[in-house]
C-alpha atoms as a PDB file:
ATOM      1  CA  UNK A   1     -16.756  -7.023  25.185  1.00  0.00           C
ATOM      2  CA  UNK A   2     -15.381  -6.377  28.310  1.00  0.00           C
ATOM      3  CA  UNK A   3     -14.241  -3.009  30.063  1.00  0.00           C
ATOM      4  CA  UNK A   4     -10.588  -4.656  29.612  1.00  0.00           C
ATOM      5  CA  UNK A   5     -10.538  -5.673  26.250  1.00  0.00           C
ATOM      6  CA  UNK A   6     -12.456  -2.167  25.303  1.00  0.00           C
ATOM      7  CA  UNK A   7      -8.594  -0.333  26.791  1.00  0.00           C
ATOM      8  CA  UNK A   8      -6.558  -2.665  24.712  1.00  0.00           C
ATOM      9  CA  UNK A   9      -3.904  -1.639  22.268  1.00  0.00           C
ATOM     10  CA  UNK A  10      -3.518  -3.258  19.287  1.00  0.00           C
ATOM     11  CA  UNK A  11      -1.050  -1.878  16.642  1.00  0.00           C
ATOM     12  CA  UNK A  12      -1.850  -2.192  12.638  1.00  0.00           C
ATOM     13  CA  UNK A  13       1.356  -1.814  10.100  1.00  0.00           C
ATOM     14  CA  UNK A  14       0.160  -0.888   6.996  1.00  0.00           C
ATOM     15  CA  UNK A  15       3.145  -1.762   4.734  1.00  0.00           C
ATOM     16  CA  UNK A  16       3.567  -0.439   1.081  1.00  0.00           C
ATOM     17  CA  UNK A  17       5.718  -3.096  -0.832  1.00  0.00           C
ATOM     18  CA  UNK A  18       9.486  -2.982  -2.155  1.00  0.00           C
ATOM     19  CA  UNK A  19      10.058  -1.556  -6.076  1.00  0.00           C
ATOM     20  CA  UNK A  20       8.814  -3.899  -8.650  1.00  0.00           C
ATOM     21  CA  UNK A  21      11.183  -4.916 -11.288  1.00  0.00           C
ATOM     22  CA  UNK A  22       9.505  -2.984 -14.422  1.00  0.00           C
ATOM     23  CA  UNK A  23      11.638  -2.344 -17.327  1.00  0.00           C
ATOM     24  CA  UNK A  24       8.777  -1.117 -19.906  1.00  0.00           C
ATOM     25  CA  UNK A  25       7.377   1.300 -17.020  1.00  0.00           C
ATOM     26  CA  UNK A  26       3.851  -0.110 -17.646  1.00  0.00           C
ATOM     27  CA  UNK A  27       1.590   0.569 -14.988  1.00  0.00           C
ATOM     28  CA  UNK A  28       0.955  -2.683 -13.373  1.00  0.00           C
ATOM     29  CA  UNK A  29      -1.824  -2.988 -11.524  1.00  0.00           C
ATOM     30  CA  UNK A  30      -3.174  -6.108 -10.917  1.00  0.00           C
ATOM     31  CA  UNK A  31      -1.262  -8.304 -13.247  1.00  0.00           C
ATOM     32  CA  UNK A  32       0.527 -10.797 -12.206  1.00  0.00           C
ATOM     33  CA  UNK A  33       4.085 -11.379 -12.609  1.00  0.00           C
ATOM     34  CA  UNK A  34       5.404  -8.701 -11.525  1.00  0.00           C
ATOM     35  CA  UNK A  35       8.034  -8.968  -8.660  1.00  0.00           C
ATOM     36  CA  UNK A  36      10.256  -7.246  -6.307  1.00  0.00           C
ATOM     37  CA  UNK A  37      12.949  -6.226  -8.067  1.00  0.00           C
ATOM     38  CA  UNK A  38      16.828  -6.705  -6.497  1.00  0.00           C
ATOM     39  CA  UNK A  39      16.106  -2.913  -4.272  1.00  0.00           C
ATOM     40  CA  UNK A  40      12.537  -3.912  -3.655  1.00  0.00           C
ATOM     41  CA  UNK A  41      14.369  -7.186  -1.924  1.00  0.00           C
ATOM     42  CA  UNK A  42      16.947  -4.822   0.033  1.00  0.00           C
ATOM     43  CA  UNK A  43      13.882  -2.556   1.222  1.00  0.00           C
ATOM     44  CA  UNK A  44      11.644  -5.535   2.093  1.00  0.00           C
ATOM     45  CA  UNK A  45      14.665  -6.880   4.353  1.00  0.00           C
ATOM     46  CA  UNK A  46      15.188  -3.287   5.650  1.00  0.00           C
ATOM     47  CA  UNK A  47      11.492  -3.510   6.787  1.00  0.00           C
ATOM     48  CA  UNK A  48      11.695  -7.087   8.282  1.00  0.00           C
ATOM     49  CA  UNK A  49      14.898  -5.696  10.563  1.00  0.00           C
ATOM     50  CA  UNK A  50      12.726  -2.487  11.595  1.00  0.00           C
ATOM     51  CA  UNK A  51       9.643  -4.548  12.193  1.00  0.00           C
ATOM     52  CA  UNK A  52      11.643  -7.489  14.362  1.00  0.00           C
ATOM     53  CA  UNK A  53      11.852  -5.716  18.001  1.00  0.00           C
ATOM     54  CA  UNK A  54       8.093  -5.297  17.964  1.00  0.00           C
ATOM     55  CA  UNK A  55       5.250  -7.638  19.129  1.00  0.00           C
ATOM     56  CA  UNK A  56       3.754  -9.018  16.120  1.00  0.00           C
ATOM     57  CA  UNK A  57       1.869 -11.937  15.977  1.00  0.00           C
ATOM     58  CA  UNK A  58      -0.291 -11.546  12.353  1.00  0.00           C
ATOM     59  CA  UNK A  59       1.154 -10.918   9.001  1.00  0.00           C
ATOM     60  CA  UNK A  60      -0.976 -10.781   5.992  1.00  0.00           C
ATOM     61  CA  UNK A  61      -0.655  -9.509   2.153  1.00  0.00           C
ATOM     62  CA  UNK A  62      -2.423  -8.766  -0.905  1.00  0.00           C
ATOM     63  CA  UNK A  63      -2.318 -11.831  -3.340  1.00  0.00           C
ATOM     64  CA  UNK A  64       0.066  -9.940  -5.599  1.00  0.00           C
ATOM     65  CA  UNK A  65       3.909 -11.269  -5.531  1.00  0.00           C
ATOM     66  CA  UNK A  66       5.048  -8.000  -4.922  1.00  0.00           C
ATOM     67  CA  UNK A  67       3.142  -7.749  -1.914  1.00  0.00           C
ATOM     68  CA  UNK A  68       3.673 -11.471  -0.911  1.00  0.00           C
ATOM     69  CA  UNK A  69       7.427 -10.878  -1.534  1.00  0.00           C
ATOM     70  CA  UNK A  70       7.532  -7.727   0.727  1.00  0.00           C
ATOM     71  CA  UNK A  71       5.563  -9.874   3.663  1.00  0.00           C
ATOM     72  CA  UNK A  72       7.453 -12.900   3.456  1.00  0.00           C
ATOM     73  CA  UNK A  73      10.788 -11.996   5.077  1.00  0.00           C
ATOM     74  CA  UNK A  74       8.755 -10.197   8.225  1.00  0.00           C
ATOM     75  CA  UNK A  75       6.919 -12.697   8.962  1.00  0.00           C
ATOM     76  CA  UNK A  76       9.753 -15.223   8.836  1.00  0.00           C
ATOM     77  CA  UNK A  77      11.224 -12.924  11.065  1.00  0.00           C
ATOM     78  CA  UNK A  78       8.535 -13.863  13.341  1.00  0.00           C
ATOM     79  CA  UNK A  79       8.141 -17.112  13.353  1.00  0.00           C
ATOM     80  CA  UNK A  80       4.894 -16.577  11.113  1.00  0.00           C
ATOM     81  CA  UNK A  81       3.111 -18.404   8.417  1.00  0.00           C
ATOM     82  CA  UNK A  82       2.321 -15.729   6.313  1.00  0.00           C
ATOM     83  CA  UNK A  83      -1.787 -14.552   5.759  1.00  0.00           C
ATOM     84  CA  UNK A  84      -3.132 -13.718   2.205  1.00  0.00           C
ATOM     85  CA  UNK A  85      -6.026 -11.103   1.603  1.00  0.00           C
ATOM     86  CA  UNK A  86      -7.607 -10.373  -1.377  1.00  0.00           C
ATOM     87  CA  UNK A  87      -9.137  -7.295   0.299  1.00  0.00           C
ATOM     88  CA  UNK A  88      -5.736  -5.956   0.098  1.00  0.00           C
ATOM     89  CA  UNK A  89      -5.214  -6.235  -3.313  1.00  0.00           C
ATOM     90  CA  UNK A  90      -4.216  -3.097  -5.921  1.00  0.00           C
ATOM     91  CA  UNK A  91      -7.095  -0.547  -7.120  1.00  0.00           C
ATOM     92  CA  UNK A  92      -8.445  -1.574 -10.727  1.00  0.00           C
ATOM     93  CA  UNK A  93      -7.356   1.033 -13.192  1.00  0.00           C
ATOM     94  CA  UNK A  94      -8.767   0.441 -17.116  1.00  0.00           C
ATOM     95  CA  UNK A  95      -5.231   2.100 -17.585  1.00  0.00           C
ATOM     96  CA  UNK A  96      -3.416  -1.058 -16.517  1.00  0.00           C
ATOM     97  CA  UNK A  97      -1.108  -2.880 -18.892  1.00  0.00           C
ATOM     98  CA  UNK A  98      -0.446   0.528 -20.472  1.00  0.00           C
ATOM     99  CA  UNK A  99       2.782   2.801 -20.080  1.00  0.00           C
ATOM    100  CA  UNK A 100       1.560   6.108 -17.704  1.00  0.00           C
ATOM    101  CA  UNK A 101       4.471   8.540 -18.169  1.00  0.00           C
ATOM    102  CA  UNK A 102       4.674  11.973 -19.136  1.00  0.00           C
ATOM    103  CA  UNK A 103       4.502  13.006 -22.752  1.00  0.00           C
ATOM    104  CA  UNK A 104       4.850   9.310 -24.037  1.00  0.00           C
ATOM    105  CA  UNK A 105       1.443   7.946 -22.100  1.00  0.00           C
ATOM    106  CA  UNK A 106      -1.808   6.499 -22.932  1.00  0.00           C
ATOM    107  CA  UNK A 107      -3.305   9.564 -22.377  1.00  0.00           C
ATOM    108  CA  UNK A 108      -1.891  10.773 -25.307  1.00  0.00           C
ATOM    109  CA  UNK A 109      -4.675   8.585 -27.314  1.00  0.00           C
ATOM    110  CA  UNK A 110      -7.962  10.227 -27.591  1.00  0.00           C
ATOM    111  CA  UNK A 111     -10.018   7.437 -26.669  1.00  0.00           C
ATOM    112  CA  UNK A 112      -8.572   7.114 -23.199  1.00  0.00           C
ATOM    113  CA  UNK A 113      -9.619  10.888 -22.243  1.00  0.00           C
ATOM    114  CA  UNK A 114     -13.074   9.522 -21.563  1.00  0.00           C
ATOM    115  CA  UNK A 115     -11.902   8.134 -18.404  1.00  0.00           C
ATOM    116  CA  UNK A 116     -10.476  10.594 -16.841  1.00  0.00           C
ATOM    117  CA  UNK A 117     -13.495  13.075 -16.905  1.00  0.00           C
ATOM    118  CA  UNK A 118     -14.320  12.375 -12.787  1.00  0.00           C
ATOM    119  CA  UNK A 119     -11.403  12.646 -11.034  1.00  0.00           C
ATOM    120  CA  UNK A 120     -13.743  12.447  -8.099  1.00  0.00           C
ATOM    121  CA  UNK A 121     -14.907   8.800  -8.361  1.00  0.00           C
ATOM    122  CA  UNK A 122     -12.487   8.565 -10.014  1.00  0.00           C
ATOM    123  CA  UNK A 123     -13.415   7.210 -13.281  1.00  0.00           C
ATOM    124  CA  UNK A 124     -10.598   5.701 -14.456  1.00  0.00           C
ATOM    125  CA  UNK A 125     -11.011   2.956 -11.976  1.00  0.00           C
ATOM    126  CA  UNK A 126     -12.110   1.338  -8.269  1.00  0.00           C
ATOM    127  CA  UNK A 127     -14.153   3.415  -6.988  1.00  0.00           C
ATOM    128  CA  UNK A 128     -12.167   5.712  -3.574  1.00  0.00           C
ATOM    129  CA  UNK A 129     -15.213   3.960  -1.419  1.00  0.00           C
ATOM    130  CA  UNK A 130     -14.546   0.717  -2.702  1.00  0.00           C
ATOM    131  CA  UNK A 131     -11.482   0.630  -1.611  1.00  0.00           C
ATOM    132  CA  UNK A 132     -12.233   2.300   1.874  1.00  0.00           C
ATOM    133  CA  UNK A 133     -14.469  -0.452   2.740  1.00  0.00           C
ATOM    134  CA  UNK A 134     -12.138  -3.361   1.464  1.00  0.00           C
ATOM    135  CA  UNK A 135      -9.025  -2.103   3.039  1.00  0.00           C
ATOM    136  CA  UNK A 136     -11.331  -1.483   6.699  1.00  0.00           C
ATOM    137  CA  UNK A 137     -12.708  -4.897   6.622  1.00  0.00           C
ATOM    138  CA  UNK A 138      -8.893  -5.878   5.875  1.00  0.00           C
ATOM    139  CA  UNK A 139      -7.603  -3.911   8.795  1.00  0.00           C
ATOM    140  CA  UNK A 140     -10.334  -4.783  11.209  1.00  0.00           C
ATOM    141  CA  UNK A 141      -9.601  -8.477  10.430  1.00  0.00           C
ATOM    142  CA  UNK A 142      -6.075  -8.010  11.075  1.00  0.00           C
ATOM    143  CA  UNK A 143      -6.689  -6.482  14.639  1.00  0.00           C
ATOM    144  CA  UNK A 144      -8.954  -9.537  15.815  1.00  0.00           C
ATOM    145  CA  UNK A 145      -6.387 -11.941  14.955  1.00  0.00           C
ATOM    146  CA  UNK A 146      -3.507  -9.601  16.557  1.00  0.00           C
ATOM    147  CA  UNK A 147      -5.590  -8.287  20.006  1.00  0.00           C
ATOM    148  CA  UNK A 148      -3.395  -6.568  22.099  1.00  0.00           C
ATOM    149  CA  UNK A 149      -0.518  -7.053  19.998  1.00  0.00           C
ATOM    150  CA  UNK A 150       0.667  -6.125  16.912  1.00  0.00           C
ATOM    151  CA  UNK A 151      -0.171  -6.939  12.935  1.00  0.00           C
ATOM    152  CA  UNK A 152       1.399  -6.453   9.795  1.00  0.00           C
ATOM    153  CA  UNK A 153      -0.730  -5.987   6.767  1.00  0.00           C
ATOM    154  CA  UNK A 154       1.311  -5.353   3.095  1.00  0.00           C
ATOM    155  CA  UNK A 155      -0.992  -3.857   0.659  1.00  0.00           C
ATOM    156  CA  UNK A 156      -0.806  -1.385  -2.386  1.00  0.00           C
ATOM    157  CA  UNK A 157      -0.196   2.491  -2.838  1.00  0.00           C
ATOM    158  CA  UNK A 158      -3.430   3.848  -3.747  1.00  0.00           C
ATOM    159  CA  UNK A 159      -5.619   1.682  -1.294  1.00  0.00           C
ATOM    160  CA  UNK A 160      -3.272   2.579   1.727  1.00  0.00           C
ATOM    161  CA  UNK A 161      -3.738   5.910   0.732  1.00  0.00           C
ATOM    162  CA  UNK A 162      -7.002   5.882   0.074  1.00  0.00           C
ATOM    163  CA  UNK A 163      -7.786   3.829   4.020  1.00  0.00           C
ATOM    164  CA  UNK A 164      -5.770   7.208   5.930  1.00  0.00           C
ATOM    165  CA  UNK A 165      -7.315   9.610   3.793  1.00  0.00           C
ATOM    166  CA  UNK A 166     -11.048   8.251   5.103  1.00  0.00           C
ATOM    167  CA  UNK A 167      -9.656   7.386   8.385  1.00  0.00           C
ATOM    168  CA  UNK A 168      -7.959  10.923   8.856  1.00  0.00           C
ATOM    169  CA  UNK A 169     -11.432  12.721   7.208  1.00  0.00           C
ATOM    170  CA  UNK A 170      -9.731  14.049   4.310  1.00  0.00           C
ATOM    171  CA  UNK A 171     -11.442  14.006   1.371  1.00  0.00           C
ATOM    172  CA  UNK A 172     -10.678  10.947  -0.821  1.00  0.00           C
ATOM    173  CA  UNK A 173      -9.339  12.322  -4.336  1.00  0.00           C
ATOM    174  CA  UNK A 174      -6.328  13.846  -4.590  1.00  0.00           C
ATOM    175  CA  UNK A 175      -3.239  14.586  -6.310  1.00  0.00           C
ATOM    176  CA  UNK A 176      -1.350  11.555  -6.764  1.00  0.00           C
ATOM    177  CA  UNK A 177       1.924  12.710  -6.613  1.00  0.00           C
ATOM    178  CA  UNK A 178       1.333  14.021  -3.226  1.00  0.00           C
ATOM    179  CA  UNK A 179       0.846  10.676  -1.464  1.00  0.00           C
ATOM    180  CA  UNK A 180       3.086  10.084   1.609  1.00  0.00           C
ATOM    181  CA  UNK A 181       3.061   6.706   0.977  1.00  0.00           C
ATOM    182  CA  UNK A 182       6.500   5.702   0.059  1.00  0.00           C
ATOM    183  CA  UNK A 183       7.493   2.646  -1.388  1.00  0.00           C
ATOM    184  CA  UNK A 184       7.914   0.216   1.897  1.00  0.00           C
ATOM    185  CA  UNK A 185       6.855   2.742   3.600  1.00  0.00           C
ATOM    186  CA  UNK A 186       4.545   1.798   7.254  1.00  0.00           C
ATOM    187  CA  UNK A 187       1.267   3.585   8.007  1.00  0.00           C
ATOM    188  CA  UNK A 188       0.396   2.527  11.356  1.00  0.00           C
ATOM    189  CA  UNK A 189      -2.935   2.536  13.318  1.00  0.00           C
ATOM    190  CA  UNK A 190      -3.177   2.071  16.404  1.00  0.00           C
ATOM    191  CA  UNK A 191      -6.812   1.210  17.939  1.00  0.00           C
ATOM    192  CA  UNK A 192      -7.784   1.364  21.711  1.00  0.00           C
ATOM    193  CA  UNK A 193     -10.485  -1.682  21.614  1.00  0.00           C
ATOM    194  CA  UNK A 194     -12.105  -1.509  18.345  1.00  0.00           C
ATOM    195  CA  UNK A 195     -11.418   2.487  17.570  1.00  0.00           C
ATOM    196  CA  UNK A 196      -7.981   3.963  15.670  1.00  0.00           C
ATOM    197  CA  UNK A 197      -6.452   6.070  18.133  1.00  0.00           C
ATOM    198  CA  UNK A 198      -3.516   7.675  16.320  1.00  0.00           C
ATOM    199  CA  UNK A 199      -2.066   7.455  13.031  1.00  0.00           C
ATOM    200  CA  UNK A 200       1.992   7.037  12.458  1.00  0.00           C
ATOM    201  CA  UNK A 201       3.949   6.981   9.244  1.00  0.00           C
ATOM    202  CA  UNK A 202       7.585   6.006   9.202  1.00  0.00           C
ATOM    203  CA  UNK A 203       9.779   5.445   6.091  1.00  0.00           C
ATOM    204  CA  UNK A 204      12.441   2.519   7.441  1.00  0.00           C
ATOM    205  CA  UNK A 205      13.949   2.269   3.616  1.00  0.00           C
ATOM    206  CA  UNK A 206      13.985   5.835   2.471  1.00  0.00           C
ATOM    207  CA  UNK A 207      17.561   5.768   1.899  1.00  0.00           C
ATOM    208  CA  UNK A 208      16.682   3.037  -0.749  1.00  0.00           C
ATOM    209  CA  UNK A 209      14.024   5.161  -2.724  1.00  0.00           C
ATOM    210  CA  UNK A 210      15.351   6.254  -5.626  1.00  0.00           C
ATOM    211  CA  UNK A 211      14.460  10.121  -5.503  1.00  0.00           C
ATOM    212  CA  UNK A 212      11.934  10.358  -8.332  1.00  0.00           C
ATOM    213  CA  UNK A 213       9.507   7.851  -6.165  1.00  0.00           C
ATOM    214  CA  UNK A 214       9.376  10.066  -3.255  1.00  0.00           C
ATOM    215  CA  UNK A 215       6.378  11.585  -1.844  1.00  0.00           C
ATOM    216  CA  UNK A 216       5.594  14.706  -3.736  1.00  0.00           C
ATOM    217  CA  UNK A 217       8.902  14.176  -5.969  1.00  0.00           C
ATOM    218  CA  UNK A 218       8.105  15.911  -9.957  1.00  0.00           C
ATOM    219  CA  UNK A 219       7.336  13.021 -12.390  1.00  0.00           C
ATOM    220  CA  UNK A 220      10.158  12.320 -15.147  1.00  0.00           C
ATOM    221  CA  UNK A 221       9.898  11.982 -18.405  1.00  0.00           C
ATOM    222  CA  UNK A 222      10.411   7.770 -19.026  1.00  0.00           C
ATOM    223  CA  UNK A 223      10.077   7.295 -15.605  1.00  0.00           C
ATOM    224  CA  UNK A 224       6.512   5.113 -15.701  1.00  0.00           C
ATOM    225  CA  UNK A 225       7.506   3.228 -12.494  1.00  0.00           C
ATOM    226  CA  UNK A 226       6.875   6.262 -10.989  1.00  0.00           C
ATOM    227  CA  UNK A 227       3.000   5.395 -11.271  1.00  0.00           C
ATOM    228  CA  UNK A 228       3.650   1.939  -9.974  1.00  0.00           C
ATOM    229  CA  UNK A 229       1.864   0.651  -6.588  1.00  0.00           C
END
């Protein structure tokens, strides 16, 4: 690599994607058939118009339609065929397919407490260094393809969470209602060559968010989309 190409910017948009449409508040996962609900539309828009002054010439998603969904209007903004990684795809939780709220849960069903003893791992799902390595490889692919420019990757809650903790050298568990990772919210890496420079979050569709899926907002009673991703 040259000298050159070793000073060279290249800018990484981690997206979260628009709200699902989720009536029974299950948590979600990595089923399919879930999709952006009519907001999740409006915030995925809001996110193409924020993202169209900028430079970018890669846009990939996880498989998931919600994800897909969320990437399809930026990178029609663009002028892009749109890039799917499965590297980007939602953590496995053995808690998917079940309802996650408070007081009306799965964990109110003794046989479920065994996975939740290691918050650490955590066991209750993917592994926090699974998904560090996944989402990297992910991110380092979209860089190549996006050298000196800019790339737009549109991935999952936890995982994007998960990728800044590691990148940021915090440790990896943590309380999940304390994630600043909105939904269609961007985390943004920027790398000099092939090292992150700087980390940036920005929150183009907060004004969208209903208030009880905010960052560090108090979980509601009914309100299982709150543990979406």
């Amino acid at each position: 690599m040259s000298h050159d190409t070793d000073q060279e910017l290249t800018v990484v948009h981690v997206v979260r994607h628009g709200e699902v449409e989720n009536p029974t508040g299950v948590l979600y996962g990595r089923l399919p058939g879930y999709h952006l609900s009519e907001l999740g539309r409006r915030m995925a828009d809001r996110v193409a118009e924020h993202l169209a002054p900028r430079d970018v010439a890669y846009v990939v998603a996880s498989p998931l339609e919600r994800a897909q969904e969320t990437a399809t209007p930026i990178a029609k903004a663009h002028g892009l065929d749109l890039a799917t990684d499965a590297r980007l795809i939602e953590a496995g939780n053995v808690f998917q397919g079940k309802t996650f709220g408070i007081g009306d849960g799965a964990l109110r069903r003794p046989a479920n407490w065994r996975h939740v003893v290691n918050p650490f791992k955590p066991s209750w799902g993917e592994p926090y260094v699974d998904q560090v390595v996944r989402m990297m490889g992910a991110l380092d692919t979209a860089r190549d393809r996006a050298r000196g420019h800019e790339a737009v990757v549109v991935s999952h809650q936890l995982p994007i969470w998960t990728l800044r903790s590691y990148v940021e050298r915090r440790r990896l568990w943590h309380d999940p209602r304390k994630r600043q990772c909105t939904l269609a919210s961007l985390t943004t890496f920027t790398y000099r060559g092939d090292r992150i420079v700087s980390v940036g979050y920005t929150e183009p569709a907060r004004d969208l968010v209903p208030p009880h899926l905010l960052a560090g907002a108090k979980p509601v009673k009914g309100q299982g989309k709150a543990y979406g991703a």
